[in-house]
N, C-alpha and C. Protein backbone atom coordinates (compact mmCIF):
# COMPACT_ATOMS: atom_id res chain seq x y z
N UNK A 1 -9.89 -31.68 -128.49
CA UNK A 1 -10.51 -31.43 -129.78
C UNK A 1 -11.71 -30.51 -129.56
N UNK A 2 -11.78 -29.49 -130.35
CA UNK A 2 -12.63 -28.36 -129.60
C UNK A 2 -14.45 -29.22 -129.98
N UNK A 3 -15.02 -29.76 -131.17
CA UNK A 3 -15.89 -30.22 -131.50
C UNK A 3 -16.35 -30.78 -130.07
N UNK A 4 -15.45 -31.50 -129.44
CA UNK A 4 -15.96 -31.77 -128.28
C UNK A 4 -16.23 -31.09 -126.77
N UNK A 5 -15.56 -30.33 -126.79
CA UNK A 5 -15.57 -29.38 -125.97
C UNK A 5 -16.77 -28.54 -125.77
N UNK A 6 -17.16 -28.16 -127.32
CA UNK A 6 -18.23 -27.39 -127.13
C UNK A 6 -19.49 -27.72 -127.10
N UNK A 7 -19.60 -28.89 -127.16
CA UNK A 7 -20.25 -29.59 -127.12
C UNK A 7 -21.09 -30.09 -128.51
N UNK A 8 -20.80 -29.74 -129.97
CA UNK A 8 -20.93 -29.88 -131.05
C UNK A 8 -21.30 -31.41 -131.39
N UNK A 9 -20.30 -32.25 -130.82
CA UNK A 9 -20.03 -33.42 -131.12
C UNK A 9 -21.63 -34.36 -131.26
N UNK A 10 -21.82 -34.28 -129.63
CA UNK A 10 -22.99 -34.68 -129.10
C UNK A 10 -24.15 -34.02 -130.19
N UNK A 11 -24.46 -33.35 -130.54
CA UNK A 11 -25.46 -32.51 -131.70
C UNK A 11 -25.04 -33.24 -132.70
N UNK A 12 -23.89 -32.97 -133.35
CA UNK A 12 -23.59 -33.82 -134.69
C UNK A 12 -23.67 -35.62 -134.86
N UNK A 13 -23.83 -35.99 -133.63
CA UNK A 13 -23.58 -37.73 -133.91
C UNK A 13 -25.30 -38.30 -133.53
N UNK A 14 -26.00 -37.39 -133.61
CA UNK A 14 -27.78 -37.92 -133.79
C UNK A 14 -27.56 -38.38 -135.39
N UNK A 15 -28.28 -39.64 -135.03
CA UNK A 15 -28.49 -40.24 -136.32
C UNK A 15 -29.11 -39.70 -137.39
N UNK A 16 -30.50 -39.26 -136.81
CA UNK A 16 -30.73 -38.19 -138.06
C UNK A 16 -29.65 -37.28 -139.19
N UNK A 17 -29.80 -36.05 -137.15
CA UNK A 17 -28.25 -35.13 -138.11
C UNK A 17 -27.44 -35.35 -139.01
N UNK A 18 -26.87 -36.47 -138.88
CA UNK A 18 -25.67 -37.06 -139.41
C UNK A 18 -26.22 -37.42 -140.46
N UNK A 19 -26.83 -38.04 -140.81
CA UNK A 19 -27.22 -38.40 -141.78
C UNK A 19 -27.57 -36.78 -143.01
N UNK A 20 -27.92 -35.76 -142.27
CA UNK A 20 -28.58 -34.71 -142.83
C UNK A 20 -27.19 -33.90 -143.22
N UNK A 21 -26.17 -34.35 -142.33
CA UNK A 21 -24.97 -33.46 -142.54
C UNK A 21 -24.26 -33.70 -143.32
N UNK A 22 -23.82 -35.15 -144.10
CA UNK A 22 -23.51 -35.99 -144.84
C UNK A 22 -24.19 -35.81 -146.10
N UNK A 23 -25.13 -35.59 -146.08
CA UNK A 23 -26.07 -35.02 -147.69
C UNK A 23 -25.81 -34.03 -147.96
N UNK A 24 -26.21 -33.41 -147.11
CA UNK A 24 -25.38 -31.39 -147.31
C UNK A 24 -24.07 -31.04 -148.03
N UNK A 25 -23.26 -32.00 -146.91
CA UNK A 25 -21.65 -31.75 -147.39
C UNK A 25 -21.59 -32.45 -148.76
N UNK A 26 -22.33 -33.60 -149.22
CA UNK A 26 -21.69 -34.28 -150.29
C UNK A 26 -22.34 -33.53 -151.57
N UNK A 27 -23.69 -32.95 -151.38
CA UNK A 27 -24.24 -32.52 -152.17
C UNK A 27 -23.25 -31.56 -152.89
N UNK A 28 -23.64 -31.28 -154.55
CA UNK A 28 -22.76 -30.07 -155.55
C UNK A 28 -22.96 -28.92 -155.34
N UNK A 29 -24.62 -28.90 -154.72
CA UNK A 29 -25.37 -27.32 -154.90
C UNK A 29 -26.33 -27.46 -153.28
N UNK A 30 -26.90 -26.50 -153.53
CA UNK A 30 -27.84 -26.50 -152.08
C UNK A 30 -28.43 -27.33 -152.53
N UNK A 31 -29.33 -27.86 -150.80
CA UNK A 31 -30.75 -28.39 -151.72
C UNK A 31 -32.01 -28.13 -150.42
N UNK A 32 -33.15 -28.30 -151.35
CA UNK A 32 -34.02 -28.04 -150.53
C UNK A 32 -34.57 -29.11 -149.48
N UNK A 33 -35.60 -28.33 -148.58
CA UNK A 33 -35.61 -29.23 -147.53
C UNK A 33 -36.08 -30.50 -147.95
N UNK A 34 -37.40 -30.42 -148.62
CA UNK A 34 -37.74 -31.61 -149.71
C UNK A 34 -37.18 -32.89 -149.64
N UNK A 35 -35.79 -32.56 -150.53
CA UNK A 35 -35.02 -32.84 -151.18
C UNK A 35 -33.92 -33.91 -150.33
N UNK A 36 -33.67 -33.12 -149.53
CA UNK A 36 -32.63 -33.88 -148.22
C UNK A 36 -33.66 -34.90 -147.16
N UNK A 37 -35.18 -34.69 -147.65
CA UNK A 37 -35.69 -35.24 -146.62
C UNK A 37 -35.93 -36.85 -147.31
N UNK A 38 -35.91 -37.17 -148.79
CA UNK A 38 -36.13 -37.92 -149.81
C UNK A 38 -34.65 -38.48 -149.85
N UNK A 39 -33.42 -37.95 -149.51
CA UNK A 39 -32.36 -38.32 -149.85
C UNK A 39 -31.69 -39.02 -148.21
N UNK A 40 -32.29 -38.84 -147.11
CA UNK A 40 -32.30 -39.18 -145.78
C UNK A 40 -33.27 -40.24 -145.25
N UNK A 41 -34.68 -40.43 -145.92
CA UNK A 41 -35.66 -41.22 -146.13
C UNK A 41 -36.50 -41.03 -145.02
N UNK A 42 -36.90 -39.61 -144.48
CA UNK A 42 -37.03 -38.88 -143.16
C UNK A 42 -38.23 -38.13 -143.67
N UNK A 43 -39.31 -37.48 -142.91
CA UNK A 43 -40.20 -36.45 -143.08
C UNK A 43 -39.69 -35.48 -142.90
N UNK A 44 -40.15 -34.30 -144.02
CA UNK A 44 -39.46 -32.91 -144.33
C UNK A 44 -39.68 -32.29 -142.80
N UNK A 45 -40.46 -32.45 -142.15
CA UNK A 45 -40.93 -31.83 -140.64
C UNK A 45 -39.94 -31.99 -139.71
N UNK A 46 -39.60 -33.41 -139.66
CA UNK A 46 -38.39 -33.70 -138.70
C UNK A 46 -37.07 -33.05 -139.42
N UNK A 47 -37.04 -33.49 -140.69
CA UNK A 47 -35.45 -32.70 -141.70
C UNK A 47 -35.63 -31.20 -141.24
N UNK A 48 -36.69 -30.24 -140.99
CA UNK A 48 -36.64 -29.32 -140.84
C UNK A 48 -36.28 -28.73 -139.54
N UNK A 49 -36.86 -29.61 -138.53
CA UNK A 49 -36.66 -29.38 -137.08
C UNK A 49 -34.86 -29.97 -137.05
N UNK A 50 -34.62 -30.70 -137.65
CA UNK A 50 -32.60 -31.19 -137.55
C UNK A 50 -32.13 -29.63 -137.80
N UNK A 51 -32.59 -29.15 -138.87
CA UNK A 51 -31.94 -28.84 -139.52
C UNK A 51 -31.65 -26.80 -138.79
N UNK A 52 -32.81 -26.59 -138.15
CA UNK A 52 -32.96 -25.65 -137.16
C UNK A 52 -31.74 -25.54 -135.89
N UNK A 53 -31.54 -26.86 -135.71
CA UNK A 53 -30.51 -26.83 -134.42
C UNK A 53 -28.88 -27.03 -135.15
N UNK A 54 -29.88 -27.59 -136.27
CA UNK A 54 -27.80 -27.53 -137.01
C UNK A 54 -27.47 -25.73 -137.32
N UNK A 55 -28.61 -24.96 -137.71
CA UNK A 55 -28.46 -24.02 -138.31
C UNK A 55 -27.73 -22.91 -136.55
N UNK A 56 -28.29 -23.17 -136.01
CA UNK A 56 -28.30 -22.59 -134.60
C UNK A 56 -27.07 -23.18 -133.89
N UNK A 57 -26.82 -24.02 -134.26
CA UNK A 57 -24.80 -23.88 -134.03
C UNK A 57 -24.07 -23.78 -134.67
N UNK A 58 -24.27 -23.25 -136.06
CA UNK A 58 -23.54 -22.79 -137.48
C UNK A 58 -22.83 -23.59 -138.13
N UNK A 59 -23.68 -25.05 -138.52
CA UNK A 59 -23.23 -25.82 -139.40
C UNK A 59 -23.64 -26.42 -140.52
N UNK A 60 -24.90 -25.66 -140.56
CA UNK A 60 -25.74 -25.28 -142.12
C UNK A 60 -26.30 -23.90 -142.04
N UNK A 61 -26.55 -23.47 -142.99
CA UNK A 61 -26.92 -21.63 -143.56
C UNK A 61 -28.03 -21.80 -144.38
N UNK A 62 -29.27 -21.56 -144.13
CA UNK A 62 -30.64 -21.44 -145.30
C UNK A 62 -30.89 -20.29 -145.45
N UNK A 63 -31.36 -20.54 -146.60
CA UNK A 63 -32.20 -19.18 -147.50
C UNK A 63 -33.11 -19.59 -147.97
N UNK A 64 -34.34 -18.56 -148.20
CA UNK A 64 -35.41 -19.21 -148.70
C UNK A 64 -35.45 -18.41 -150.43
N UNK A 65 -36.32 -19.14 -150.84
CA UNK A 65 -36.48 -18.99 -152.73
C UNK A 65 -38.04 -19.37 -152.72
N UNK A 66 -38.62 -18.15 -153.65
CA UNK A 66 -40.03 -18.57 -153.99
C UNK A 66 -39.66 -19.25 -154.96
N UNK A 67 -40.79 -20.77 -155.01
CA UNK A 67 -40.75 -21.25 -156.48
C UNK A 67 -42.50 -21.63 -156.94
N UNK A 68 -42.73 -22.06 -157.48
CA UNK A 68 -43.75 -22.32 -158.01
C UNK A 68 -44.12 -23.13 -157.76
N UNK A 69 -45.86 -23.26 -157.26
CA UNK A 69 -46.93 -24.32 -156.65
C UNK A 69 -47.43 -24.67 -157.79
N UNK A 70 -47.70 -26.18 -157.98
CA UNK A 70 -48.71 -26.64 -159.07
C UNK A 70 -50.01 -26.48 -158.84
N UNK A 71 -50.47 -26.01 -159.76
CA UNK A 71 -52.05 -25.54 -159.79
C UNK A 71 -52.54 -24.59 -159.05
N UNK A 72 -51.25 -23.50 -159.02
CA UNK A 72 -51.61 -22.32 -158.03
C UNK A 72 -50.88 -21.09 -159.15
N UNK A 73 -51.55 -19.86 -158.91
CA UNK A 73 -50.77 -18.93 -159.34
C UNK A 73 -49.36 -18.27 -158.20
N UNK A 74 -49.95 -18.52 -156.83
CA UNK A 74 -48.98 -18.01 -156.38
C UNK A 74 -47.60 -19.03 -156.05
N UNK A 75 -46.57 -18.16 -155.65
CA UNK A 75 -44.87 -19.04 -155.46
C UNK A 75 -45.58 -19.21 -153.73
N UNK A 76 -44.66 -20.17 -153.70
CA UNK A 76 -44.24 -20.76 -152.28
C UNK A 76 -42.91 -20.61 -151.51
N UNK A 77 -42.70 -20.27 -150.79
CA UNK A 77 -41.39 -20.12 -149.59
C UNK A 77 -40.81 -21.67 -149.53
N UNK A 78 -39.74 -22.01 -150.08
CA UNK A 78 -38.97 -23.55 -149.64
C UNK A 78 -37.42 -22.52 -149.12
N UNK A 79 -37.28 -23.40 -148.17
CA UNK A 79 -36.13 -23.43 -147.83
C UNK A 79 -34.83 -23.85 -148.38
N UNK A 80 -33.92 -23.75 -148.91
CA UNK A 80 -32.62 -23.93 -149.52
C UNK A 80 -31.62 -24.21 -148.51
N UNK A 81 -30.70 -25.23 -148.36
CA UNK A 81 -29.67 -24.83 -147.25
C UNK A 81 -28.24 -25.50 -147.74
N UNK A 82 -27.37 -25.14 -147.65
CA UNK A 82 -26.02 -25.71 -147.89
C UNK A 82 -24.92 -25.40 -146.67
N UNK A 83 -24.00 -25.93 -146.83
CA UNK A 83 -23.01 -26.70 -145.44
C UNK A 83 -22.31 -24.50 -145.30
N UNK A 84 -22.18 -25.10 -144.08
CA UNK A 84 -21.13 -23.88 -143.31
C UNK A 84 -19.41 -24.55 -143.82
N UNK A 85 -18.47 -23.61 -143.99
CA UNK A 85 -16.66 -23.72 -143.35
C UNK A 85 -16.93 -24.66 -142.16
N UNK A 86 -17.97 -24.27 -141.17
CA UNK A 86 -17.55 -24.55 -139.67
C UNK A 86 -18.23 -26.11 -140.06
N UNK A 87 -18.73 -26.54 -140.54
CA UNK A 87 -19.70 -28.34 -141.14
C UNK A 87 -18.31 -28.60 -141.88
N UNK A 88 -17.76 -28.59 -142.61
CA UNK A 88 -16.22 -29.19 -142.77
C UNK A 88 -15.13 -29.21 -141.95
N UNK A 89 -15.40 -28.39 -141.37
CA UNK A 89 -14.33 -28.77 -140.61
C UNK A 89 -14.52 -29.72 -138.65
N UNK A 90 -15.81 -29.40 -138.67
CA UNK A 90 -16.35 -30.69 -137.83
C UNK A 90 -15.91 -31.97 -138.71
N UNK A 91 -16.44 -32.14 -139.75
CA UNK A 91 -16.37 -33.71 -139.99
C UNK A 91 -14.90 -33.93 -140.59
N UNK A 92 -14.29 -32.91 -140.51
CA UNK A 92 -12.64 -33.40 -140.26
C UNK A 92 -12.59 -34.02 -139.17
N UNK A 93 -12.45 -33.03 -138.20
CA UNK A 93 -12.04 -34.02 -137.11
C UNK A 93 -12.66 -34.68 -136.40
N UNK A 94 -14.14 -35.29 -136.48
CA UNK A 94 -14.38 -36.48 -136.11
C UNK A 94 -13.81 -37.47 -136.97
N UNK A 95 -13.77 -37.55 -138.36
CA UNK A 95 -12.93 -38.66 -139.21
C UNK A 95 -11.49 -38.61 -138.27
N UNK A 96 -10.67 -37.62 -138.10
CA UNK A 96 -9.55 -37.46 -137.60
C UNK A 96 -9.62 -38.36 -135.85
N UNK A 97 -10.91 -38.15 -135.50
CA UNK A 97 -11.07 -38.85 -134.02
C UNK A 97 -10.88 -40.03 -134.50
N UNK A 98 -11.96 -40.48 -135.14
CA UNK A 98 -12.40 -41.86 -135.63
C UNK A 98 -11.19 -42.79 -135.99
N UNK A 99 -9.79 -42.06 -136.74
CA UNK A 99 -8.78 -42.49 -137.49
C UNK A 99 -7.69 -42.95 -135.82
N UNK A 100 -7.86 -42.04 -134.98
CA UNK A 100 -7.00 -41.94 -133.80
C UNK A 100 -7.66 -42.98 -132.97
N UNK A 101 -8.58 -43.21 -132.92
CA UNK A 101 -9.17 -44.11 -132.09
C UNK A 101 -8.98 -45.95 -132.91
N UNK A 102 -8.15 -45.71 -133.99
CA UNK A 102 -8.29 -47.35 -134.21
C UNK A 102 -7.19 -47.35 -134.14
């Protein structure tokens, strides 16, 4: 199974990650880092540092979006990120491991 091979597997089965990869994929739309860090129950710092090494083996894609600071005139840089092709089809086949292994 190549996930394992390349060593993907090991990256994807940190509890964090997983947890971060699982929000991503289920989510409708992107979401921000914020957002996944509130929906993981994690500090945006650590969601951000996951989310760097997921991005760096191509299984999430960010973009950033100015949006608006309260009580500021100027926008702020947040990060946006939603799942890669290559993040579905990892958690195929670990479900597919998972299914073979019982």
């Amino acid at each position: 199974m190549k996930i394992v091979d390349d060593g993907t597997a090991k990256l994807v089965m940190h509890p964090v990650r997983f947890k971060i990869l699982q929000c991503i994929s289920e989510a409708p739309e992107p979401l921000f880092v914020e957002q996944i860090a509130k929906a993981v129950g994690e500090h945006p710092r650590l969601v951000s540092h996951h989310l760097n090494i997921l991005k760096e083996i191509g299984l999430v894609d960010c973009k950033y979006r100015i949006a608006e600071a309260k009580g500021s005139t100027r926008g702020v840089a947040v990060r946006l990120c939603f799942p890669t092709p290559k993040l579905n089809q990892v958690l195929r086949d670990i479900a597919k491991a998972v299914t073979e292994l019982k």
